[in-house]
C-alpha atoms as a PDB file:
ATOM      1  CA  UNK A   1      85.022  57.217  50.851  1.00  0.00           C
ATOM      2  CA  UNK A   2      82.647  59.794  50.182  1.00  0.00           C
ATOM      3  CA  UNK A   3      83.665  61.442  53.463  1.00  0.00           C
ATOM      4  CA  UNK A   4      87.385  61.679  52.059  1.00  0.00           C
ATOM      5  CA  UNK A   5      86.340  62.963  48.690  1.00  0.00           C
ATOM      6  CA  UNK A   6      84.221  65.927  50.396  1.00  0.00           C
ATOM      7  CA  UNK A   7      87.532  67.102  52.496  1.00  0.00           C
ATOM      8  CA  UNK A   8      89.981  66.570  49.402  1.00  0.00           C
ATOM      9  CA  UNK A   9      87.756  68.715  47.628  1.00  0.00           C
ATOM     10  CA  UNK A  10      88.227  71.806  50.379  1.00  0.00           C
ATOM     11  CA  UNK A  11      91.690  71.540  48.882  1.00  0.00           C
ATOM     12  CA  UNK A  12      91.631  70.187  44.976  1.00  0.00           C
ATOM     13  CA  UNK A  13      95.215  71.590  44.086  1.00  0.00           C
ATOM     14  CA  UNK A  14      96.737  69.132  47.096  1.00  0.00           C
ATOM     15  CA  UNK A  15      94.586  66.345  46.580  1.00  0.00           C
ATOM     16  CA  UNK A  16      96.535  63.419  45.877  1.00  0.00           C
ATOM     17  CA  UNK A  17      95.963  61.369  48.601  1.00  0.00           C
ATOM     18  CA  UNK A  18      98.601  62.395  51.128  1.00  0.00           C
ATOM     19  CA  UNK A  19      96.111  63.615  54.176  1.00  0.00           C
ATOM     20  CA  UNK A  20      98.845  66.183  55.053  1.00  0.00           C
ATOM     21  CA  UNK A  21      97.643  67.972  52.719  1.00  0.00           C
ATOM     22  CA  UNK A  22      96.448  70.871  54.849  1.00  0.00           C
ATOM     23  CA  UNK A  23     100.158  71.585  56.271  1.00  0.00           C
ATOM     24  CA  UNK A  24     101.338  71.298  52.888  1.00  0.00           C
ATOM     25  CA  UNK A  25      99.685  73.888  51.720  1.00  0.00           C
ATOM     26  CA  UNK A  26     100.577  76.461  54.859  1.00  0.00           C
ATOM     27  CA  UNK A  27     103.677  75.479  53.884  1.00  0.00           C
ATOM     28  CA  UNK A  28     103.677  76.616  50.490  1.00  0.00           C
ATOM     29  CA  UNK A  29     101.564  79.734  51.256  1.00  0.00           C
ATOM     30  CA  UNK A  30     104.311  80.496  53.937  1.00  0.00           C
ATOM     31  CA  UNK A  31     107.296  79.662  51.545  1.00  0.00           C
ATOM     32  CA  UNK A  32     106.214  80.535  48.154  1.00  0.00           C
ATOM     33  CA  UNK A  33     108.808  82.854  47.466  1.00  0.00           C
ATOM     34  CA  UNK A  34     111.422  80.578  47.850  1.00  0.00           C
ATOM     35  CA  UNK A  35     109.921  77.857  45.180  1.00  0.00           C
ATOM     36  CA  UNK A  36     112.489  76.329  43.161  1.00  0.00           C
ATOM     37  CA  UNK A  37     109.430  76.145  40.136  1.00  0.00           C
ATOM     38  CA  UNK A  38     108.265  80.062  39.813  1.00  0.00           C
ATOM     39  CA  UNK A  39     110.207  81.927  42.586  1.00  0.00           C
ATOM     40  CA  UNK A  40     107.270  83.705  43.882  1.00  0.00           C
ATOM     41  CA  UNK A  41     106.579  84.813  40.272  1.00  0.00           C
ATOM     42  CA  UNK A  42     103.323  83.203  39.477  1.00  0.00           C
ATOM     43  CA  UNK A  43     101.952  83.268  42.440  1.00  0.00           C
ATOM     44  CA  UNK A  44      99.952  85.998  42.216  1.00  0.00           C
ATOM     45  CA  UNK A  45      96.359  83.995  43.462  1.00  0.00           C
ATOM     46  CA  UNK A  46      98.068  83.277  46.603  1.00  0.00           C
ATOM     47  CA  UNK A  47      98.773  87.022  47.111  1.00  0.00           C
ATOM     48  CA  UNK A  48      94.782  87.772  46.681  1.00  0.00           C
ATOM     49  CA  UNK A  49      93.562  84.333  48.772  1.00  0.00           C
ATOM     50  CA  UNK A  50      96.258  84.850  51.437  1.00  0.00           C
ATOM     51  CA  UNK A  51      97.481  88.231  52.918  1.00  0.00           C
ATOM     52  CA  UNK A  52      97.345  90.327  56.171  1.00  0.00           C
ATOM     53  CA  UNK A  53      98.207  93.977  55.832  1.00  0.00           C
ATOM     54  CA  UNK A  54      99.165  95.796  58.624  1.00  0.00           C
ATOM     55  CA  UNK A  55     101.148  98.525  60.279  1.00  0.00           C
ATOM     56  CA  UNK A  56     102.119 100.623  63.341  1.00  0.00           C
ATOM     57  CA  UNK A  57     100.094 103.407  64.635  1.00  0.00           C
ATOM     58  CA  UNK A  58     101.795 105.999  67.174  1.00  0.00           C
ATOM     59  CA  UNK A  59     100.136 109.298  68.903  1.00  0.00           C
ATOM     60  CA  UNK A  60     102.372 111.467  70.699  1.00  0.00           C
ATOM     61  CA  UNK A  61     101.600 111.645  74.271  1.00  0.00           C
ATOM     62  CA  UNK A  62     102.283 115.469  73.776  1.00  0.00           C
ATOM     63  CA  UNK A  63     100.743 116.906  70.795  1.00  0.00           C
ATOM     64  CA  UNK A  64      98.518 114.325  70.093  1.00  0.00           C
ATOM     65  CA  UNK A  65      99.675 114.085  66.575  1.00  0.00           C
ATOM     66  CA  UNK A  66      98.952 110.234  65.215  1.00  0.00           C
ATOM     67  CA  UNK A  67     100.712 108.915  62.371  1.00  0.00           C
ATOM     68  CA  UNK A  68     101.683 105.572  60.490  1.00  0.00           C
ATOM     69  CA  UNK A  69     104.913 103.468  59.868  1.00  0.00           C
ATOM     70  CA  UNK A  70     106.507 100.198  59.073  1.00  0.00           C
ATOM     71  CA  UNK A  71     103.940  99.051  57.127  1.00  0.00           C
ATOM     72  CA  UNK A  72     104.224  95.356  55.794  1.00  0.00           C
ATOM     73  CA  UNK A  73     102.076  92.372  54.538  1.00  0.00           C
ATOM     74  CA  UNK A  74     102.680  88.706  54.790  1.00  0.00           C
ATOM     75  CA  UNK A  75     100.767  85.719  53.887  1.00  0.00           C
ATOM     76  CA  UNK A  76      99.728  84.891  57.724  1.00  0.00           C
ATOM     77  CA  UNK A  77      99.242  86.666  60.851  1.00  0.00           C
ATOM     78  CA  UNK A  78     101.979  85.858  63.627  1.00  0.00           C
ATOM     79  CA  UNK A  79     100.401  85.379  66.998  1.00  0.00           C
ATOM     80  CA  UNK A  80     102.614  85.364  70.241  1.00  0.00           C
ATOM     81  CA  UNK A  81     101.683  82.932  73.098  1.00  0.00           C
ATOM     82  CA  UNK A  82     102.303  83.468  76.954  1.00  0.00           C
ATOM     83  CA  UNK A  83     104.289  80.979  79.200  1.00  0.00           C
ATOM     84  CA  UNK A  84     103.043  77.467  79.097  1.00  0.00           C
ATOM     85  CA  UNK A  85     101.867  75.982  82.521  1.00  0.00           C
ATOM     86  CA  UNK A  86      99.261  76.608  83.596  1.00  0.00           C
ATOM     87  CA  UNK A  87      98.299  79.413  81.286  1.00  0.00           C
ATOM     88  CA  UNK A  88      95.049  78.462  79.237  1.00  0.00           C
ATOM     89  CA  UNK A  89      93.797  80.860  76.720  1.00  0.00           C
ATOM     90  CA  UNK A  90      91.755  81.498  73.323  1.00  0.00           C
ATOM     91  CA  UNK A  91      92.419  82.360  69.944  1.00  0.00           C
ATOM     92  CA  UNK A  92      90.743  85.929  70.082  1.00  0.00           C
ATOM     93  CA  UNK A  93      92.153  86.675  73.401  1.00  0.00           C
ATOM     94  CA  UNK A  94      95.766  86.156  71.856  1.00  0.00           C
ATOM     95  CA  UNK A  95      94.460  87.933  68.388  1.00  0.00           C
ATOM     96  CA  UNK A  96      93.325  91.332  70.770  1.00  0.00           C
ATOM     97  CA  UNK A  97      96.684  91.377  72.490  1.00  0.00           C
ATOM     98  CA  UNK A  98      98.720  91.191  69.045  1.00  0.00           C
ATOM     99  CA  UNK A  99      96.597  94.972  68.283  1.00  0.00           C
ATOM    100  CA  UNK A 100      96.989  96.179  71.611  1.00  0.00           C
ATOM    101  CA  UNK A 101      98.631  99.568  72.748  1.00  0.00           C
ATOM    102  CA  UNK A 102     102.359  99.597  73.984  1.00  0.00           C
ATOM    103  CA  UNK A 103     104.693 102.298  74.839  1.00  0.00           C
ATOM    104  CA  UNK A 104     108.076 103.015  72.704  1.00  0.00           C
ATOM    105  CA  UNK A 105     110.246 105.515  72.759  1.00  0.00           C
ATOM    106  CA  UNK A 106     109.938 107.580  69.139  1.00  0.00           C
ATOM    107  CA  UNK A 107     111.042 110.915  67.968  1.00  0.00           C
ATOM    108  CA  UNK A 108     107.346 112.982  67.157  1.00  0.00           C
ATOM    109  CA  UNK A 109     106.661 113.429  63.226  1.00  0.00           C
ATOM    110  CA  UNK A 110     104.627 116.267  64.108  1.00  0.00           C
ATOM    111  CA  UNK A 111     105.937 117.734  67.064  1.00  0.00           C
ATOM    112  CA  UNK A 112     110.017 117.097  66.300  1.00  0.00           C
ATOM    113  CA  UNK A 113     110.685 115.554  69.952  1.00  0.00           C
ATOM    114  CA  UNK A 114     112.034 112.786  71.186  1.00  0.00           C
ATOM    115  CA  UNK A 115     109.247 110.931  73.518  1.00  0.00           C
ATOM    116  CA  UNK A 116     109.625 107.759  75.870  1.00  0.00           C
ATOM    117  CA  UNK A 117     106.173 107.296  76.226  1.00  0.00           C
ATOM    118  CA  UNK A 118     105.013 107.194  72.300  1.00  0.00           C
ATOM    119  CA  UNK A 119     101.536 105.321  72.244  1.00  0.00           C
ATOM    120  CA  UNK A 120     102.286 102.474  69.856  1.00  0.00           C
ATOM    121  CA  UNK A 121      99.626  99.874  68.171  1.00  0.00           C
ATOM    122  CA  UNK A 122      99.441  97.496  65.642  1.00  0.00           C
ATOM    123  CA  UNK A 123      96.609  97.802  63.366  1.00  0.00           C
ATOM    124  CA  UNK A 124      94.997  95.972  60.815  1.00  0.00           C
ATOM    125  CA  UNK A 125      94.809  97.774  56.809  1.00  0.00           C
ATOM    126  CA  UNK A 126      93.811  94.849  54.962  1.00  0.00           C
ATOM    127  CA  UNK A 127      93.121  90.779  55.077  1.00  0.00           C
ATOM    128  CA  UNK A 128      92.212  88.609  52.417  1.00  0.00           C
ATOM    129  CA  UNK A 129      88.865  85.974  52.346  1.00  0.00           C
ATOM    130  CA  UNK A 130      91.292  83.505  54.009  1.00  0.00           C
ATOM    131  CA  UNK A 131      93.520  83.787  56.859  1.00  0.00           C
ATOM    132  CA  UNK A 132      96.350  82.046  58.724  1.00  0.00           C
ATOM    133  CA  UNK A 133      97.348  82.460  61.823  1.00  0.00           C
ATOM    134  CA  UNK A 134     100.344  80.676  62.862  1.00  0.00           C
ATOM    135  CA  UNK A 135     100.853  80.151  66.750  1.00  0.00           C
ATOM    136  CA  UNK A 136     104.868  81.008  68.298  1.00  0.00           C
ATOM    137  CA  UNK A 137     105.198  77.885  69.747  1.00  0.00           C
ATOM    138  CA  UNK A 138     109.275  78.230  69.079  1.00  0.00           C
ATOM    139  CA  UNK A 139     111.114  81.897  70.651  1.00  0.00           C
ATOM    140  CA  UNK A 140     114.144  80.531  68.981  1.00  0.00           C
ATOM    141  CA  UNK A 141     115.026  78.191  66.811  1.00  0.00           C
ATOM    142  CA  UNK A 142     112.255  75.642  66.173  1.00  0.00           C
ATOM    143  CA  UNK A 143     114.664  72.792  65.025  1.00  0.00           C
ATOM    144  CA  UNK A 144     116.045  73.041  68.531  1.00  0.00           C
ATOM    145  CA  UNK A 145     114.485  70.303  70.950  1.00  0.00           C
ATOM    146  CA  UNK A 146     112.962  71.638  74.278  1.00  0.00           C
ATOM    147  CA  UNK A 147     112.118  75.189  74.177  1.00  0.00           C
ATOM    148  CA  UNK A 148     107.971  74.475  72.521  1.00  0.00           C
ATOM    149  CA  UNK A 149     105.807  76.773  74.142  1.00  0.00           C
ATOM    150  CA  UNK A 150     102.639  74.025  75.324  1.00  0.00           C
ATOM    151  CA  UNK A 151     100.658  77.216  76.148  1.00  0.00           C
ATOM    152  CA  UNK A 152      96.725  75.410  75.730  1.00  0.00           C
ATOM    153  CA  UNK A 153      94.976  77.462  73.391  1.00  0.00           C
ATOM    154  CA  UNK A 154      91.511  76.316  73.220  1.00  0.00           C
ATOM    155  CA  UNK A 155      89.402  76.515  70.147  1.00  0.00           C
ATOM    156  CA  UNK A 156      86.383  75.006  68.362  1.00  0.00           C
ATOM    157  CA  UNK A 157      86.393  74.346  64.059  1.00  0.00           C
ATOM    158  CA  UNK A 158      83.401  76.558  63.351  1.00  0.00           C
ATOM    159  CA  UNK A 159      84.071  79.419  65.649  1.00  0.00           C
ATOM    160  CA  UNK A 160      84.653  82.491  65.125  1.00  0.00           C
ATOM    161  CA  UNK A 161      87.193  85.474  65.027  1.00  0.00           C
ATOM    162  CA  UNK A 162      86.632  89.142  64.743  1.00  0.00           C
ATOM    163  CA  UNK A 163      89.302  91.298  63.456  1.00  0.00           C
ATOM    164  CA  UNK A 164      89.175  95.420  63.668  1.00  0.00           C
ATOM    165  CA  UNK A 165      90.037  97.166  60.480  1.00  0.00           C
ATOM    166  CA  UNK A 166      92.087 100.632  60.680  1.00  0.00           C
ATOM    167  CA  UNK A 167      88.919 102.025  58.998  1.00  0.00           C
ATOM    168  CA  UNK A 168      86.838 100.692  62.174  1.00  0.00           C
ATOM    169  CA  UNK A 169      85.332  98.354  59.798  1.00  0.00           C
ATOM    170  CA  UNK A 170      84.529  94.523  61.744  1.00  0.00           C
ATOM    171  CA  UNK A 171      85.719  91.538  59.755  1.00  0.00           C
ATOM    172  CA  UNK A 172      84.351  88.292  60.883  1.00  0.00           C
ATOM    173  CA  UNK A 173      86.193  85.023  59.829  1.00  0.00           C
ATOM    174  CA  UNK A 174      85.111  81.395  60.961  1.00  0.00           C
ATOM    175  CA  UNK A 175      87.653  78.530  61.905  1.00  0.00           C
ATOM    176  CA  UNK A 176      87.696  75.718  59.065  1.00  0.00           C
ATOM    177  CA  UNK A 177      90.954  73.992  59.788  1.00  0.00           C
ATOM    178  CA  UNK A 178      93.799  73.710  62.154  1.00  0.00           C
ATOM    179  CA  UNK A 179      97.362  72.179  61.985  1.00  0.00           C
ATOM    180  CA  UNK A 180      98.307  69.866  65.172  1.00  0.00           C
ATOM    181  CA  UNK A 181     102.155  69.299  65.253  1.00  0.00           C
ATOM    182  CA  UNK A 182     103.239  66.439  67.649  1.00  0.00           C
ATOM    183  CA  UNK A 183     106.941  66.688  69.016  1.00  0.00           C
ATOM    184  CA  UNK A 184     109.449  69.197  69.777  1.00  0.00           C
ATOM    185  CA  UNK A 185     111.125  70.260  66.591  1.00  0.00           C
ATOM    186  CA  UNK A 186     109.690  71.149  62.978  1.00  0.00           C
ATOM    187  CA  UNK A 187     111.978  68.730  61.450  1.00  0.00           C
ATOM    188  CA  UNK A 188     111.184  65.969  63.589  1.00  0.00           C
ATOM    189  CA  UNK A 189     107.500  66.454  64.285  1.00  0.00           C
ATOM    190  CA  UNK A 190     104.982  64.528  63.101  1.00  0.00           C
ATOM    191  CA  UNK A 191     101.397  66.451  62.037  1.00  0.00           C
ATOM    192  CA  UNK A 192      97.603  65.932  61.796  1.00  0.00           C
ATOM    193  CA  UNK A 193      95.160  68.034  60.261  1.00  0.00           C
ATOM    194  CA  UNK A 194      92.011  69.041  61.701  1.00  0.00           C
ATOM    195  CA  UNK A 195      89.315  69.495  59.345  1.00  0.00           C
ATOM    196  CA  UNK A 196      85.596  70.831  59.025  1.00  0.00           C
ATOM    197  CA  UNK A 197      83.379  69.728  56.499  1.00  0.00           C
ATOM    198  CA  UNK A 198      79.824  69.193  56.234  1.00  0.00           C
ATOM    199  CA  UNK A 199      79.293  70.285  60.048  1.00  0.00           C
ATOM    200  CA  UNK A 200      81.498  67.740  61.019  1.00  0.00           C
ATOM    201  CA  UNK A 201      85.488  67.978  62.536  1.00  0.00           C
ATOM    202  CA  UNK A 202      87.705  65.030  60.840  1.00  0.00           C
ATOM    203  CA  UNK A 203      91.032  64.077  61.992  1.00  0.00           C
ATOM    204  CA  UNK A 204      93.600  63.235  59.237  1.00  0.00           C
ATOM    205  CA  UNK A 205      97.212  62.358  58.455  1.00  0.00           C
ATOM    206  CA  UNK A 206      99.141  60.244  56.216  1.00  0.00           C
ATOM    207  CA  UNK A 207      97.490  57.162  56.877  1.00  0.00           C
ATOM    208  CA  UNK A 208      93.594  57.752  57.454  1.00  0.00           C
ATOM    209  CA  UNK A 209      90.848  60.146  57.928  1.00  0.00           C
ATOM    210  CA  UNK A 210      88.556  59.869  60.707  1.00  0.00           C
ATOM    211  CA  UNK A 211      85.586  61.891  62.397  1.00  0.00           C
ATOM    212  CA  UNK A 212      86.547  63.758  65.935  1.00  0.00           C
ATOM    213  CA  UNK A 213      84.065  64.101  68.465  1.00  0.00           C
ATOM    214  CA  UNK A 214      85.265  66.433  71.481  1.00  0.00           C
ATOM    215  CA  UNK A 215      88.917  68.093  70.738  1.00  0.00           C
ATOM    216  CA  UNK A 216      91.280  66.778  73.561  1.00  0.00           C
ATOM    217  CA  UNK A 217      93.624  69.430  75.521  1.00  0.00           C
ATOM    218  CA  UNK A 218      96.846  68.170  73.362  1.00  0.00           C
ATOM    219  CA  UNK A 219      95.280  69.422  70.365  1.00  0.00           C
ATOM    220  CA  UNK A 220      94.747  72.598  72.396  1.00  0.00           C
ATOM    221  CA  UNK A 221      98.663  72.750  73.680  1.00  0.00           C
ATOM    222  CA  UNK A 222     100.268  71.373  70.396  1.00  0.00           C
ATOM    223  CA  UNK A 223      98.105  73.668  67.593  1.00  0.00           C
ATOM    224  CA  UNK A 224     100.091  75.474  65.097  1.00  0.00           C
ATOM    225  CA  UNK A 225      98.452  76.865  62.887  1.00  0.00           C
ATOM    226  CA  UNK A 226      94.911  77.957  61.940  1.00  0.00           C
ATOM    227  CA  UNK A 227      93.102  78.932  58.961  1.00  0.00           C
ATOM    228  CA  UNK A 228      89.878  80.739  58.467  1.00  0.00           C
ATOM    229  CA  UNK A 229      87.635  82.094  55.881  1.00  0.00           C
ATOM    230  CA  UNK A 230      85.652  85.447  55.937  1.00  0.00           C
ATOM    231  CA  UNK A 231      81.709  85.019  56.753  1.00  0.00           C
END
């Protein structure tokens, strides 16, 4: 009991002894704005405790001019995943590639012309103490049956993840909970919550709450989501 007390109190505002309470509150980070209660209008804390900042940064191949655009900021971080079997990978090897440089075609701010070639990278402007990164298991629709990416991401509660800031500046964040969705769809999936507390990694869902020793490769190939706080 005092076990289940100690997690509940990681999360006090969902703490009403549903042990799904972790997804529930992605869920409501995620879909705030659409609350029937406040429509996104009091929900100003979840702005400061949950937000990723970021934006495109393009160099002409030409005159070397570097510039900014389509900034945006959301409440969690997107991640892509490769195809599924037999790809194995980790969290800050997918993180990396979401910041790495591509090459778009883009008319030149600087120099006026139109280049094929246009350096293009996603960078980082801003995160908040916590962060959420939610894993593309679903292309397309993710109500539709079939089409889950089981790409096996491994990872460890405790680790941790370095993000780059545009200013150079290192942000280290450590691993404190993870969302495990079992089946094919959203709607019909059920979920578990992985959980660190106390040095320890607990399992829960909606019917009990229970210590993990060595994380299995489902929970690698059916993670959803993860959330960390800054060290």
């Amino acid at each position: 009991m005092h076990q289940l007390q100690s997690i509940k109190n990681h999360f006090p505002a969902f703490a009403n002894d549903r042990q799904q309470d972790c997804f529930e509150l992605y869920t409501r980070v995620m879909n705030y704005r659409q609350c029937p209660c406040c429509q996104g209008q009091s929900c100003r804390e979840l702005d400061r405790l949950f937000g990723v900042k970021f934006a495109n940064r393009l160099e002409c191949p030409g005159c070397k001019n570097e510039w900014l655009a389509g900034e945006a900021q959301q409440h969690f971080l997107d991640i892509g995943l490769p195809a599924a079997d037999p790809q194995t990978t980790t969290v800050q090897a997918l993180v990396n590639k979401v910041f790495c440089v591509n090459k778009y075609e883009y008319a030149c701010v600087g120099c006026g012309k139109q280049r094929k070639d246009v350096n293009v990278r996603q960078v980082l402007i801003d995160a908040s103490p916590r962060l959420v990164l939610r894993l593309k298991r679903w292309s397309g629709d993710p109500d539709m049956p079939g089409r889950k990416n089981r790409c096996a991401v491994k990872f460890t509660l405790s680790e941790k993840l370095t993000l780059t800031q545009q200013s150079s500046e290192h942000l280290t964040y450590v691993l404190k909970s993870a969302v495990i969705h079992h089946g094919d769809t959203i709607e019909n999936g059920q979920n578990t919550s992985l959980l660190y507390v106390n040095g320890r990694t607990y399992s829960a869902d909606d019917e009990r709450t229970q210590p993990v020793g060595t994380l299995k490769m489902d929970h690698y190939k059916q993670c959803y989501m993860l959330c960390y706080m800054l060290c």
